[in-house]
N, C-alpha and C. Protein backbone atom coordinates (compact mmCIF):
# COMPACT_ATOMS: atom_id res chain seq x y z
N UNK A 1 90.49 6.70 27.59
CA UNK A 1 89.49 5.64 27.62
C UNK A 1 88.75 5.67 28.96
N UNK A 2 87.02 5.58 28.73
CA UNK A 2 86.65 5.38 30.18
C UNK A 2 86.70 4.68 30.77
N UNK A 3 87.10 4.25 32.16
CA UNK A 3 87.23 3.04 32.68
C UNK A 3 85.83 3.06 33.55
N UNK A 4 84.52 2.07 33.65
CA UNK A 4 82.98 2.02 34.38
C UNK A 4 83.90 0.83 35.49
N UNK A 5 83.87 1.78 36.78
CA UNK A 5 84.06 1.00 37.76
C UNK A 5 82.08 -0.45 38.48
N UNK A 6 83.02 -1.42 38.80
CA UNK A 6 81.35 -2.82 39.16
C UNK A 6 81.62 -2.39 40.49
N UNK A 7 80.14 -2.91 41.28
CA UNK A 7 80.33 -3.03 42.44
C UNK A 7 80.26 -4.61 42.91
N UNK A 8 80.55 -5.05 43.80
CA UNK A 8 80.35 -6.12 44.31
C UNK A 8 79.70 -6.06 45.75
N UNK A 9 78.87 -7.37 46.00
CA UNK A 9 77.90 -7.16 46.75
C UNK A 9 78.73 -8.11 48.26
N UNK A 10 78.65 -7.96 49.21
CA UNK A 10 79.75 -8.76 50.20
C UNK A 10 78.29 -9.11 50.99
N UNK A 11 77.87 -10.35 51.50
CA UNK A 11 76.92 -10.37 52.33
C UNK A 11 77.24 -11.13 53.45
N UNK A 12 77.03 -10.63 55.00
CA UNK A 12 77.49 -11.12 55.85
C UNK A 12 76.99 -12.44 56.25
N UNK A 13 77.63 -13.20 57.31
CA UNK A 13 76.89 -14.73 57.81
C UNK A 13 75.99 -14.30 58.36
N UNK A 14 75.30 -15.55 58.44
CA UNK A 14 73.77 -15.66 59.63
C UNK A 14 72.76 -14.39 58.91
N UNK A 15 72.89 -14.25 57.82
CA UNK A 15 71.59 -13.40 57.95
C UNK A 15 70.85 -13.66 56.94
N UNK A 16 69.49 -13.26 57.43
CA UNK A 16 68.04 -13.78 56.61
C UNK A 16 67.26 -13.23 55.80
N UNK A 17 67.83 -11.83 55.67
CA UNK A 17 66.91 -11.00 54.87
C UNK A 17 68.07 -9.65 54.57
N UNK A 18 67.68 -9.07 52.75
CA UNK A 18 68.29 -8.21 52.64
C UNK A 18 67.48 -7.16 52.71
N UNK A 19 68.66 -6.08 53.63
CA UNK A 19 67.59 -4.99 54.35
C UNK A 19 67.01 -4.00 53.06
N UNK A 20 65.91 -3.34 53.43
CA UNK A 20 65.25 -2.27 52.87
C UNK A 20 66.40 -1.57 52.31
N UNK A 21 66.39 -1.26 51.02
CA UNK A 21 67.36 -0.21 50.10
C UNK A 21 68.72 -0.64 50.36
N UNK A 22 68.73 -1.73 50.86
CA UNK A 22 69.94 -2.13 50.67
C UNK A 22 71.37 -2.07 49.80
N UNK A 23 70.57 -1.84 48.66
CA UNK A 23 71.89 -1.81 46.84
C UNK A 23 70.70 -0.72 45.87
N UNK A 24 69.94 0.05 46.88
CA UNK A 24 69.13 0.70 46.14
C UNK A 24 70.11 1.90 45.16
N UNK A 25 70.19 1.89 44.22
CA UNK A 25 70.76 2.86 42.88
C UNK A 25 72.27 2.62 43.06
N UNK A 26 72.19 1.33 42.89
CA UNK A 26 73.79 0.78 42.75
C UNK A 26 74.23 0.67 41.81
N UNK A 27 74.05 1.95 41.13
CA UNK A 27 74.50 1.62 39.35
C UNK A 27 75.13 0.97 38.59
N UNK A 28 76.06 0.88 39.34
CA UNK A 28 77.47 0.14 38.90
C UNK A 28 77.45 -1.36 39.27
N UNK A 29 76.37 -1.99 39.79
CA UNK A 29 76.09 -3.29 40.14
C UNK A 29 75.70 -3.72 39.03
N UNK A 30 76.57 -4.94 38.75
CA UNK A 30 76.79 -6.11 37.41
C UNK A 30 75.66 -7.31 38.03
N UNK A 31 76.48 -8.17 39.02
CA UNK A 31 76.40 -9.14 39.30
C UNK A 31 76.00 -9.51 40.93
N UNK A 32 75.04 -10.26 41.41
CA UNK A 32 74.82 -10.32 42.85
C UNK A 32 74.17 -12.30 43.23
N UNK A 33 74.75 -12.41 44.01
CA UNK A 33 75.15 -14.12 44.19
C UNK A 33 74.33 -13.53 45.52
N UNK A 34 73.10 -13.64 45.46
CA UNK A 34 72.76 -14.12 47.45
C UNK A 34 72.48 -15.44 47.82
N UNK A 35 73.37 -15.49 48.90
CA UNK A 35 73.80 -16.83 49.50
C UNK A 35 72.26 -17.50 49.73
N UNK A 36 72.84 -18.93 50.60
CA UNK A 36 71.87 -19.46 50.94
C UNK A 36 71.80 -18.62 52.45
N UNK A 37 70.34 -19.54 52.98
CA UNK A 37 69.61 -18.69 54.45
C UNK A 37 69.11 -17.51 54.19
N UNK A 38 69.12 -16.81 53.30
CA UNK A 38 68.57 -15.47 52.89
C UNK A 38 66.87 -16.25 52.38
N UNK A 39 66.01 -15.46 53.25
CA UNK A 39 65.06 -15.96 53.25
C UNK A 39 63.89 -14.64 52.61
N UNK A 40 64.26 -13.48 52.63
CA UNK A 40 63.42 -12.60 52.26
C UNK A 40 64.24 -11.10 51.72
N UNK A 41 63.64 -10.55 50.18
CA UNK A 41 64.47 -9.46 50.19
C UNK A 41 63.68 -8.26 50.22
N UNK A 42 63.95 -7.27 51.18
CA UNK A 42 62.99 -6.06 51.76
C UNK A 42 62.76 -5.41 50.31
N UNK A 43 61.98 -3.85 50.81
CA UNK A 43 61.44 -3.34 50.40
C UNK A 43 62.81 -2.40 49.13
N UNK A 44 62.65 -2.64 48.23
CA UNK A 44 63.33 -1.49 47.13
C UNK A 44 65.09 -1.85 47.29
N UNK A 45 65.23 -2.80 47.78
CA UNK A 45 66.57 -3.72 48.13
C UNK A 45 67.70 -3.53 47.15
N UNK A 46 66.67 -3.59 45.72
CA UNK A 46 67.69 -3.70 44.66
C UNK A 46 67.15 -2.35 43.49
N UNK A 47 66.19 -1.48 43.87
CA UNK A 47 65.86 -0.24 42.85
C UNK A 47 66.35 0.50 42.56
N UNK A 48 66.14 0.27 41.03
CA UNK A 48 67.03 1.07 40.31
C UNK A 48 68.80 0.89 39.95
N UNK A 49 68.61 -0.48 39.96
CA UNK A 49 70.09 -0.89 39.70
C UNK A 49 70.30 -1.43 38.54
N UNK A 50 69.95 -0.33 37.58
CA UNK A 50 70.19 0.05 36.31
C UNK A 50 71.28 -0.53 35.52
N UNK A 51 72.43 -1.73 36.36
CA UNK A 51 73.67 -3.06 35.35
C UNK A 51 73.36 -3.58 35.87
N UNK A 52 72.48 -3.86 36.89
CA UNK A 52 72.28 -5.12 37.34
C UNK A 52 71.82 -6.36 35.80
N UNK A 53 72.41 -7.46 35.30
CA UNK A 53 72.01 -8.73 34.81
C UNK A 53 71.90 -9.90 35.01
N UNK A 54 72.84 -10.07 36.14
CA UNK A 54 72.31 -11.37 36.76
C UNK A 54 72.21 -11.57 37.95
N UNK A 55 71.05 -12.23 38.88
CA UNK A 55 70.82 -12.25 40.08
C UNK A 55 70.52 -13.85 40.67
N UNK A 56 71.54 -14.86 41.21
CA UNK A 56 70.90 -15.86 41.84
C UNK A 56 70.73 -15.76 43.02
N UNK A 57 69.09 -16.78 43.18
CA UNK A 57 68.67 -16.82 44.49
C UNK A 57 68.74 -18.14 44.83
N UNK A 58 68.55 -18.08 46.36
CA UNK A 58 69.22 -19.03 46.94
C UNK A 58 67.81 -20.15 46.99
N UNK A 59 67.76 -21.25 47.70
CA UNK A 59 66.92 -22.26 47.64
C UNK A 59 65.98 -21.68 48.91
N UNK A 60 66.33 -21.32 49.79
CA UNK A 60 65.42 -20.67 50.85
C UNK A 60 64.54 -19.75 51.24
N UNK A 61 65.11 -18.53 49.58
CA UNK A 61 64.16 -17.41 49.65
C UNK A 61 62.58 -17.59 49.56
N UNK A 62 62.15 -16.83 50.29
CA UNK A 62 60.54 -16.87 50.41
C UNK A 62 59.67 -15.95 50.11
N UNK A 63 60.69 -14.90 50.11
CA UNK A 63 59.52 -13.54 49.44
C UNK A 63 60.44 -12.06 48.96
N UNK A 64 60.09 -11.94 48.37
CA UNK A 64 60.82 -10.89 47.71
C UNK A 64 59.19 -9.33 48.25
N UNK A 65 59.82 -8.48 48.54
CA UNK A 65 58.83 -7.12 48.66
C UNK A 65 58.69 -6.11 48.00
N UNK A 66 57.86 -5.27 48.45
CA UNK A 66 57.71 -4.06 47.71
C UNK A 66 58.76 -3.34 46.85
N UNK A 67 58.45 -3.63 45.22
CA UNK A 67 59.68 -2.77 45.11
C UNK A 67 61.28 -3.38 44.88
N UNK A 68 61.21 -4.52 44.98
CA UNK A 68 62.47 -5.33 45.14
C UNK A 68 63.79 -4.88 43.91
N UNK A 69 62.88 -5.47 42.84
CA UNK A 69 63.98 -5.26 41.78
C UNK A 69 63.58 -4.35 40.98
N UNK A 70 62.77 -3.27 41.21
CA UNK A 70 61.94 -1.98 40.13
C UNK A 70 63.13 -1.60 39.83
N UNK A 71 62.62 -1.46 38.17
CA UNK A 71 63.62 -0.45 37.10
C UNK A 71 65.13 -0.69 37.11
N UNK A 72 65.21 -2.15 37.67
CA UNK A 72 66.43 -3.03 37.19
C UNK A 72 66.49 -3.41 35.43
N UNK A 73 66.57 -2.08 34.47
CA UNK A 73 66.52 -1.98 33.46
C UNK A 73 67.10 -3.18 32.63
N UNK A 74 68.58 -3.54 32.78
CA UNK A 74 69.42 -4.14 32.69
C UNK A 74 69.22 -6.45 32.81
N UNK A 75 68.31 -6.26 33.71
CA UNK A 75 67.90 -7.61 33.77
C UNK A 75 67.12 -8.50 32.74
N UNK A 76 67.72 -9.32 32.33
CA UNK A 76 67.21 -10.17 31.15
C UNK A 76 66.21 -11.31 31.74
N UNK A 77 66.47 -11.90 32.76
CA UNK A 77 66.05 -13.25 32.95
C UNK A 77 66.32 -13.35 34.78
N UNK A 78 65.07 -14.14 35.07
CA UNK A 78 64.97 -14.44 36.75
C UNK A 78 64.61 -16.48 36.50
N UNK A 79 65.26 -16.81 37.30
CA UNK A 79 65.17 -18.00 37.68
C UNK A 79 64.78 -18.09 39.15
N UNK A 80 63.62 -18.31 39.49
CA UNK A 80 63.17 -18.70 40.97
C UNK A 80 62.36 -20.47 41.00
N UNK A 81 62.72 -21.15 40.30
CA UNK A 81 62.40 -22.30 39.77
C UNK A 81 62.69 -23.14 41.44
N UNK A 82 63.55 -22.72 41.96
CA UNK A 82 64.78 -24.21 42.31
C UNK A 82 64.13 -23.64 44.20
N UNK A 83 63.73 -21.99 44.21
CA UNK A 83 63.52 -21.81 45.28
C UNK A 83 62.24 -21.77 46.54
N UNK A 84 61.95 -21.71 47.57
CA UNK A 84 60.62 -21.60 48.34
C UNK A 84 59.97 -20.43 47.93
N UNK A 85 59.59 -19.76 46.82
CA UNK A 85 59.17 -18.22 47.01
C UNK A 85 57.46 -18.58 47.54
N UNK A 86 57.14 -17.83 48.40
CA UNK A 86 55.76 -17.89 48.55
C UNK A 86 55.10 -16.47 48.43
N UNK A 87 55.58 -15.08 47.90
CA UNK A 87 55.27 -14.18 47.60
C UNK A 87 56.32 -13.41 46.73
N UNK A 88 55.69 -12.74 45.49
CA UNK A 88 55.93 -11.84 45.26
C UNK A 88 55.51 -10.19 45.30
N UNK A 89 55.80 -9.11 45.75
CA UNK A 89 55.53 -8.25 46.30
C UNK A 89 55.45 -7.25 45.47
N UNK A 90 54.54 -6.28 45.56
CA UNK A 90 53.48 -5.13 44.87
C UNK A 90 54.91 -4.97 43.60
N UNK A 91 54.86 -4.55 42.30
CA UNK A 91 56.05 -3.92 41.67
C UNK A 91 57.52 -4.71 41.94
N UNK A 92 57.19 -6.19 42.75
CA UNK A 92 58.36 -6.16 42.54
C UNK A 92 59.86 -6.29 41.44
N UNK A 93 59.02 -6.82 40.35
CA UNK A 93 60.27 -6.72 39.44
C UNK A 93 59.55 -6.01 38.15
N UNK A 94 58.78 -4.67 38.54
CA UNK A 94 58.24 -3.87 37.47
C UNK A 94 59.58 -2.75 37.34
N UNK A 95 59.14 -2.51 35.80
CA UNK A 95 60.10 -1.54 34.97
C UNK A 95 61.13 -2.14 34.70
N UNK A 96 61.23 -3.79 34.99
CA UNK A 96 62.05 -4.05 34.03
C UNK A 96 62.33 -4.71 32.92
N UNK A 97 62.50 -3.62 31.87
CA UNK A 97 62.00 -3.51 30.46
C UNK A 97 62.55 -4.56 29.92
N UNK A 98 63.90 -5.02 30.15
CA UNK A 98 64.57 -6.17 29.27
C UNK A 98 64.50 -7.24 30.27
N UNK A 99 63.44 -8.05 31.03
CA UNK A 99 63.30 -9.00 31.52
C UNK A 99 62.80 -9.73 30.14
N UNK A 100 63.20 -10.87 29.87
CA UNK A 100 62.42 -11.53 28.84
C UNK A 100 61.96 -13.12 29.16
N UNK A 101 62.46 -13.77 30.46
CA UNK A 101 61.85 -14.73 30.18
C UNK A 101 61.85 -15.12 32.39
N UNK A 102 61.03 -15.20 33.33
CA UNK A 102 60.93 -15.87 34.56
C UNK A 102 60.48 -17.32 34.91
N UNK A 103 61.10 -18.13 35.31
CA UNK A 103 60.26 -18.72 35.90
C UNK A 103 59.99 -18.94 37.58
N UNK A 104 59.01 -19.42 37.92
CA UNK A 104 58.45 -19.29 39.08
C UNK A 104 57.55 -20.56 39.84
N UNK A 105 58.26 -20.79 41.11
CA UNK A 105 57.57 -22.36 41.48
C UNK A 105 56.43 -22.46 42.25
N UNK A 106 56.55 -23.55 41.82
CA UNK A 106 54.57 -24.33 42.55
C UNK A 106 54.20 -23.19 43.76
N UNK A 107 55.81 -23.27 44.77
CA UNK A 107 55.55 -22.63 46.15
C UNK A 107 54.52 -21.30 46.09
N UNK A 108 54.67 -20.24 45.17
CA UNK A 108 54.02 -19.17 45.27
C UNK A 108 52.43 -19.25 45.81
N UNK A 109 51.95 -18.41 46.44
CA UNK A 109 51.10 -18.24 47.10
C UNK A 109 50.51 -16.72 46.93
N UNK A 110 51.29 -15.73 47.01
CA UNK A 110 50.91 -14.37 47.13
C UNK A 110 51.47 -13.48 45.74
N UNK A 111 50.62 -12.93 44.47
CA UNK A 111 51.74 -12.30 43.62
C UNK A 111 50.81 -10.69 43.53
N UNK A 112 51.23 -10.07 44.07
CA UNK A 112 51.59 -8.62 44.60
C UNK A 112 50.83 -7.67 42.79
N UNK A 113 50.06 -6.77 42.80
CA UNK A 113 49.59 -6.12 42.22
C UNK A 113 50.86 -5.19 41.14
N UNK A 114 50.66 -5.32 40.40
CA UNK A 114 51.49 -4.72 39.06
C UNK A 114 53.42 -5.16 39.12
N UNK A 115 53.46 -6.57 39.49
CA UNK A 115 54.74 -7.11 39.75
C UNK A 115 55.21 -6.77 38.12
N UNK A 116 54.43 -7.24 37.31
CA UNK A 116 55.13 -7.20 35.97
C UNK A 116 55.43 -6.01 35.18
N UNK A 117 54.64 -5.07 35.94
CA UNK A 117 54.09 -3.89 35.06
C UNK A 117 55.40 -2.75 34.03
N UNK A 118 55.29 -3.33 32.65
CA UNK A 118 56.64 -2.28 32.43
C UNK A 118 57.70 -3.38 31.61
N UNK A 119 57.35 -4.31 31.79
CA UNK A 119 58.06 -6.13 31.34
C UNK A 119 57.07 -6.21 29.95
N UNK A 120 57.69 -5.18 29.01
CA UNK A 120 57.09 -5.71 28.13
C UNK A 120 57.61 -6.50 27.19
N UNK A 121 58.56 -7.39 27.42
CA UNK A 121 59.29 -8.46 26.70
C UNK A 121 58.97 -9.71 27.31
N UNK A 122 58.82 -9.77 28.54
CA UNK A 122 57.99 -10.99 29.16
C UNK A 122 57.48 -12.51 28.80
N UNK A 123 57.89 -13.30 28.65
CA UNK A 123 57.33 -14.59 27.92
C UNK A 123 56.14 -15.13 28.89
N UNK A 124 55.24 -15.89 28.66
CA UNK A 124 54.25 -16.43 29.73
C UNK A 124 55.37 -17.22 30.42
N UNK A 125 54.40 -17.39 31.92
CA UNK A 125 55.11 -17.78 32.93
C UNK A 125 53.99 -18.78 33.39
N UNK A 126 54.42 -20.03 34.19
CA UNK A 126 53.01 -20.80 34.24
C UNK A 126 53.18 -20.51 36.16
N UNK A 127 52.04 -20.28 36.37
CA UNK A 127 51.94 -19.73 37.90
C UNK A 127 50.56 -20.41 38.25
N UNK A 128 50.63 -20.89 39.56
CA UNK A 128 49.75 -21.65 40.03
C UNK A 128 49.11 -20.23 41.39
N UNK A 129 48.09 -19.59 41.32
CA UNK A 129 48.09 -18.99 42.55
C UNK A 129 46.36 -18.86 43.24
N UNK A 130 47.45 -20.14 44.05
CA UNK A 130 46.16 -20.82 44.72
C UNK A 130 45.36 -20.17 45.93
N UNK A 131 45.43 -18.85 46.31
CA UNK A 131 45.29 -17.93 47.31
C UNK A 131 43.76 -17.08 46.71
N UNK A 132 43.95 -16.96 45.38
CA UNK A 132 42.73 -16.03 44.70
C UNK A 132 41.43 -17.12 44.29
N UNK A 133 40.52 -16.09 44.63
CA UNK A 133 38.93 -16.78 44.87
C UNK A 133 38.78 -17.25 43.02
N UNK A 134 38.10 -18.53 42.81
CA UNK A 134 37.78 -18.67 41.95
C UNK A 134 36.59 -17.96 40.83
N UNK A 135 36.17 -17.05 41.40
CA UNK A 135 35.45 -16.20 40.87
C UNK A 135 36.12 -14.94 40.13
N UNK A 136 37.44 -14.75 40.22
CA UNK A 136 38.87 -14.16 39.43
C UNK A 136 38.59 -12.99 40.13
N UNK A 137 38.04 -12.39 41.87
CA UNK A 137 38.54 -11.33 42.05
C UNK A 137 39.79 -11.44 42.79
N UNK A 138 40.52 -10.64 42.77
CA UNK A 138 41.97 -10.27 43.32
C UNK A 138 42.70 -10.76 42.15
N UNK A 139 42.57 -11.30 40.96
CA UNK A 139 43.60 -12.00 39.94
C UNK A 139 44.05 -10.24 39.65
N UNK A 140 45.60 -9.88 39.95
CA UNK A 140 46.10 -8.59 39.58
C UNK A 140 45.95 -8.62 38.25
N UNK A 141 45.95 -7.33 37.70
CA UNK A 141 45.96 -6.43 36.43
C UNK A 141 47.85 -6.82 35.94
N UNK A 142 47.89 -7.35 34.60
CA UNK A 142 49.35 -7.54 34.05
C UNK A 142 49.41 -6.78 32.82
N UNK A 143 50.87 -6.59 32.74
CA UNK A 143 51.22 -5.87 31.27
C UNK A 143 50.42 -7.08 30.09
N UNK A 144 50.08 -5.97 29.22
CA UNK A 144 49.15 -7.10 28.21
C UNK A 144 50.66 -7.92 27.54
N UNK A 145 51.71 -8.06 27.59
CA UNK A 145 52.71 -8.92 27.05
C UNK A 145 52.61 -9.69 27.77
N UNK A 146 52.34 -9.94 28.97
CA UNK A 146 52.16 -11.26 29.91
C UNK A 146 51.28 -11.98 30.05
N UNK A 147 51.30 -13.40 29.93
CA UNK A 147 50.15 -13.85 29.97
C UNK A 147 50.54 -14.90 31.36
N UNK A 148 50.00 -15.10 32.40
CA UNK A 148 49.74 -15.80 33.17
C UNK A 148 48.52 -17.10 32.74
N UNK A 149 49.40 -18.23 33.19
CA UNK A 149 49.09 -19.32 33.08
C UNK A 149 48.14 -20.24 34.59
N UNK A 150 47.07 -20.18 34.76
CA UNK A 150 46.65 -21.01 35.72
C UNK A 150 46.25 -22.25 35.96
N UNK A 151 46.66 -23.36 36.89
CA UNK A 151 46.59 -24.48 36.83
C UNK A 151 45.28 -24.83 36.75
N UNK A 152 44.54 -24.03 37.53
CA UNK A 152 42.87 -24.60 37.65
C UNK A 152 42.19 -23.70 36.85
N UNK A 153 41.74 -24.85 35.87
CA UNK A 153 40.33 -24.45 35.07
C UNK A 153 39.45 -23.52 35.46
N UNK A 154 39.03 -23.22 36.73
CA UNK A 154 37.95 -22.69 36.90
C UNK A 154 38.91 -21.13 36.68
N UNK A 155 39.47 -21.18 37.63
CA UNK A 155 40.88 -19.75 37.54
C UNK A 155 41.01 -19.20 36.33
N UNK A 156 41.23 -20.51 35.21
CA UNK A 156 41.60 -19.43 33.71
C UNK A 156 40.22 -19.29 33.16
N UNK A 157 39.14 -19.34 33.18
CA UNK A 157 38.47 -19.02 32.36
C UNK A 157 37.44 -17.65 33.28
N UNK A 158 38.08 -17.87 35.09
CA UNK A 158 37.72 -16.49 35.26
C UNK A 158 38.52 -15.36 35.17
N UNK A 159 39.49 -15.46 34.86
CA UNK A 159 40.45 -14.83 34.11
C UNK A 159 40.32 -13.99 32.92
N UNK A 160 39.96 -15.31 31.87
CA UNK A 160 39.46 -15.00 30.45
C UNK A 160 38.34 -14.05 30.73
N UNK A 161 37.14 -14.58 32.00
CA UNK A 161 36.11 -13.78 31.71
C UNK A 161 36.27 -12.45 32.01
N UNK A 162 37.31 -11.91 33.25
CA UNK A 162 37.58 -10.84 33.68
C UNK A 162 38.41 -10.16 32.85
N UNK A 163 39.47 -10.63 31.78
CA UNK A 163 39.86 -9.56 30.85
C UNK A 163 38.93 -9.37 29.58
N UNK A 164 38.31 -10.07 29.03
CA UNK A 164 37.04 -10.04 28.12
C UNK A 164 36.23 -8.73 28.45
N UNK A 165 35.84 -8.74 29.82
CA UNK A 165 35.18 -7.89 30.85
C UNK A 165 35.92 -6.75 30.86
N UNK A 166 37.28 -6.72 30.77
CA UNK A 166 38.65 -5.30 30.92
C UNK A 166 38.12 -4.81 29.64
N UNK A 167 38.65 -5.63 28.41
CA UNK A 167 38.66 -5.09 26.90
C UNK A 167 36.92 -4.64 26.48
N UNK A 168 35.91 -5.22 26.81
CA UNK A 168 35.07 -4.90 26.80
C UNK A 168 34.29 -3.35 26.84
N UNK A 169 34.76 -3.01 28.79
CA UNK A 169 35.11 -2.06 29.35
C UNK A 169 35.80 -0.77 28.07
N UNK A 170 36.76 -1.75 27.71
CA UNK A 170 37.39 -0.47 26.92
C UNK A 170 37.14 -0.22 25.98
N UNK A 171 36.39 -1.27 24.90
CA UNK A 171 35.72 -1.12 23.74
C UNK A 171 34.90 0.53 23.72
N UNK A 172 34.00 -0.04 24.81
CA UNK A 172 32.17 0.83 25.43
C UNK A 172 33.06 1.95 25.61
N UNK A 173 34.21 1.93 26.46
CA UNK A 173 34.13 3.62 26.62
C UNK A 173 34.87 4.11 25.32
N UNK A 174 35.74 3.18 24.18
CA UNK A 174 36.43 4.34 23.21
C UNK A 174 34.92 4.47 22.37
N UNK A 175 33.72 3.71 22.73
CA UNK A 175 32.83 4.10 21.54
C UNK A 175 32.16 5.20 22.34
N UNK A 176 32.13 5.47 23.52
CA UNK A 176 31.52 6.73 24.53
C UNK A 176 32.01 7.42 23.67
N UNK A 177 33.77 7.72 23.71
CA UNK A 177 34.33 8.77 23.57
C UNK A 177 34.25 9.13 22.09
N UNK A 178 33.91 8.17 20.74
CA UNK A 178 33.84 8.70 20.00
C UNK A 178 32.45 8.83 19.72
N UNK A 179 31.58 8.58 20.32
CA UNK A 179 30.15 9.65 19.92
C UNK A 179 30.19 10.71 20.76
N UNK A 180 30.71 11.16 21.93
CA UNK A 180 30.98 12.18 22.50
C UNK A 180 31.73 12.79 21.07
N UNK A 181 32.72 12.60 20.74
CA UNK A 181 33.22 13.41 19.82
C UNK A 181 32.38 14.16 18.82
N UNK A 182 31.69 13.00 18.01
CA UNK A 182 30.77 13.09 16.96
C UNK A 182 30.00 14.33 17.60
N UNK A 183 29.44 13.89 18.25
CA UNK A 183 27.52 15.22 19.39
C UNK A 183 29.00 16.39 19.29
N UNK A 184 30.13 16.55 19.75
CA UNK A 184 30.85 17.80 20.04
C UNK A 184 31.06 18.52 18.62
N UNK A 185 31.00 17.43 17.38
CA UNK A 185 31.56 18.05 16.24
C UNK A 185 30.58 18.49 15.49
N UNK A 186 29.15 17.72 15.85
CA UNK A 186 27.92 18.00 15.51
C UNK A 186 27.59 19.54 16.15
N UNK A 187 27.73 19.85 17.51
CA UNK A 187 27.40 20.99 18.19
C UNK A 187 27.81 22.16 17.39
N UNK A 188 29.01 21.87 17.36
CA UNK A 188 30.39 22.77 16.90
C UNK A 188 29.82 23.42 15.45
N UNK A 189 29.47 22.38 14.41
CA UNK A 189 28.61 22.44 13.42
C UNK A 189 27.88 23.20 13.38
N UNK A 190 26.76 22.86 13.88
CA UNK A 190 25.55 23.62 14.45
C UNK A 190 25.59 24.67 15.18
N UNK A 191 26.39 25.12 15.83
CA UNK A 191 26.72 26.77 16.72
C UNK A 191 27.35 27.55 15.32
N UNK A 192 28.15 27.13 14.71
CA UNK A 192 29.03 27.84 13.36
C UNK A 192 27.92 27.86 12.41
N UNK A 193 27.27 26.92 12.39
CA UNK A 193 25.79 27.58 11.32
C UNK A 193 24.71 28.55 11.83
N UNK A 194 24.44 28.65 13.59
CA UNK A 194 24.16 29.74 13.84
C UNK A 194 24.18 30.59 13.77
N UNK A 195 26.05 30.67 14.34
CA UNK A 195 26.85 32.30 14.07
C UNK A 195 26.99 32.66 13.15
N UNK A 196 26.66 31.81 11.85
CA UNK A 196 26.13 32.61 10.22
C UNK A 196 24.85 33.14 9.85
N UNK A 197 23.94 32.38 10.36
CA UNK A 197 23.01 33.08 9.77
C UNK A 197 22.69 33.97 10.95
N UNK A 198 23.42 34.34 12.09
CA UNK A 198 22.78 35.44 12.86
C UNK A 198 23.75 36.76 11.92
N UNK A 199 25.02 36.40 11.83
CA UNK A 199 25.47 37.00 10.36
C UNK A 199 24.99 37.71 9.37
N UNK A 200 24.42 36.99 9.11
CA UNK A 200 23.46 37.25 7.59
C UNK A 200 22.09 38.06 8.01
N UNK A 201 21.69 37.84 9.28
CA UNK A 201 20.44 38.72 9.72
C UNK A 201 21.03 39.82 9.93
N UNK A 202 22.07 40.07 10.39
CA UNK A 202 22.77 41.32 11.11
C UNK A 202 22.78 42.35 9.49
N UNK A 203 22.96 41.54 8.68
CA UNK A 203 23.68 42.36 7.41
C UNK A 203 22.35 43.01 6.78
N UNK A 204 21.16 42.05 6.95
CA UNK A 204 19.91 42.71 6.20
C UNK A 204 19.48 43.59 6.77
């Protein structure tokens, strides 16, 4: 019988932040309790910790970084409800595929370009992020399973207008690409009816 050895995570007193790659490809990591006073978790801290399923955070954390929890396959569910987060950081909890439900408090301020990306089980999350211009530039690009929720009116409907504007975008170019096709199949056509009747001249 195989026996899958866990790891356990031991975190020392007095400290405020978990360092860069800290539990990076800790495979065997189940379970991780970070204390309170932990105020920030570095860059790729927890990537690729492929058993990781459950992770509480403490009431003090404030920002999670680059990379934090990527391709923590294994993770179902984040609760940051209860804590200070005021950023989330580029990818930080992208690729992970069986996240299915976050929530996330008022505090946020900063949410980091393709955090979700790869979360395609994702439930909406209601996020207030009061840092981006009301005109919806900087609102990051999300997995289309996510829908971000904004408190201010003006925010969701530049939102709406900027993915309207995405799908749009993508409409125009699959119709580029299929009259490009068409003119290529038309050409194609038309060169093969050439190379016949230059054919047929050759023969007379």
């Amino acid at each position: 019988m195989e026996i899958k050895l866990t790891m356990r995570v031991i975190f020392l007193l007095n400290i405020t932040k978990v360092g860069e790659n800290a539990c990076a490809f800790a495979e065997n990591l189940v379970v991780v309790d970070i204390p309170e006073g932990i105020q920030s978790i570095g860059w790729c801290a927890f990537h690729y910790c492929i058993s990781l399923t459950t992770v509480s955070f403490p009431t003090t954390l404030v920002a999670t970084e680059y990379l934090a929890f990527n391709y923590c396959k294994s993770l179902d569910s984040v609760d940051l409800l209860h804590t200070n987060l005021q950023k989330l950081g580029q990818g930080a909890f992208s690729g992970c595929s069986e996240l299915k439900s976050m929530t996330i408090p008022d505090s946020l301020q900063t949410l980091g370009e393709n955090v979700f990306w790869g979360c395609d089980k994702l439930v909406p999350s209601s996020i207030d992020l009061r840092e981006y211009d009301d005109d919806g530039e900087n609102v990051p690009d999300a997995t289309p399973a996510v829908i971000v929720h904004l408190r201010s009116q003006r925010r969701i409907v530049a939102l709406e207008k900027m993915l309207a504007e995405r799908d749009a975008t993508i409409v125009e170019q699959a119709a580029e690409n299929e009259a490009l096709t068409t003119e290529n199949s038309a050409l194609t056509t038309e060169n093969a009816a050439q190379a016949t009747e230059i054919a047929v001249l050759k023969e007379r």
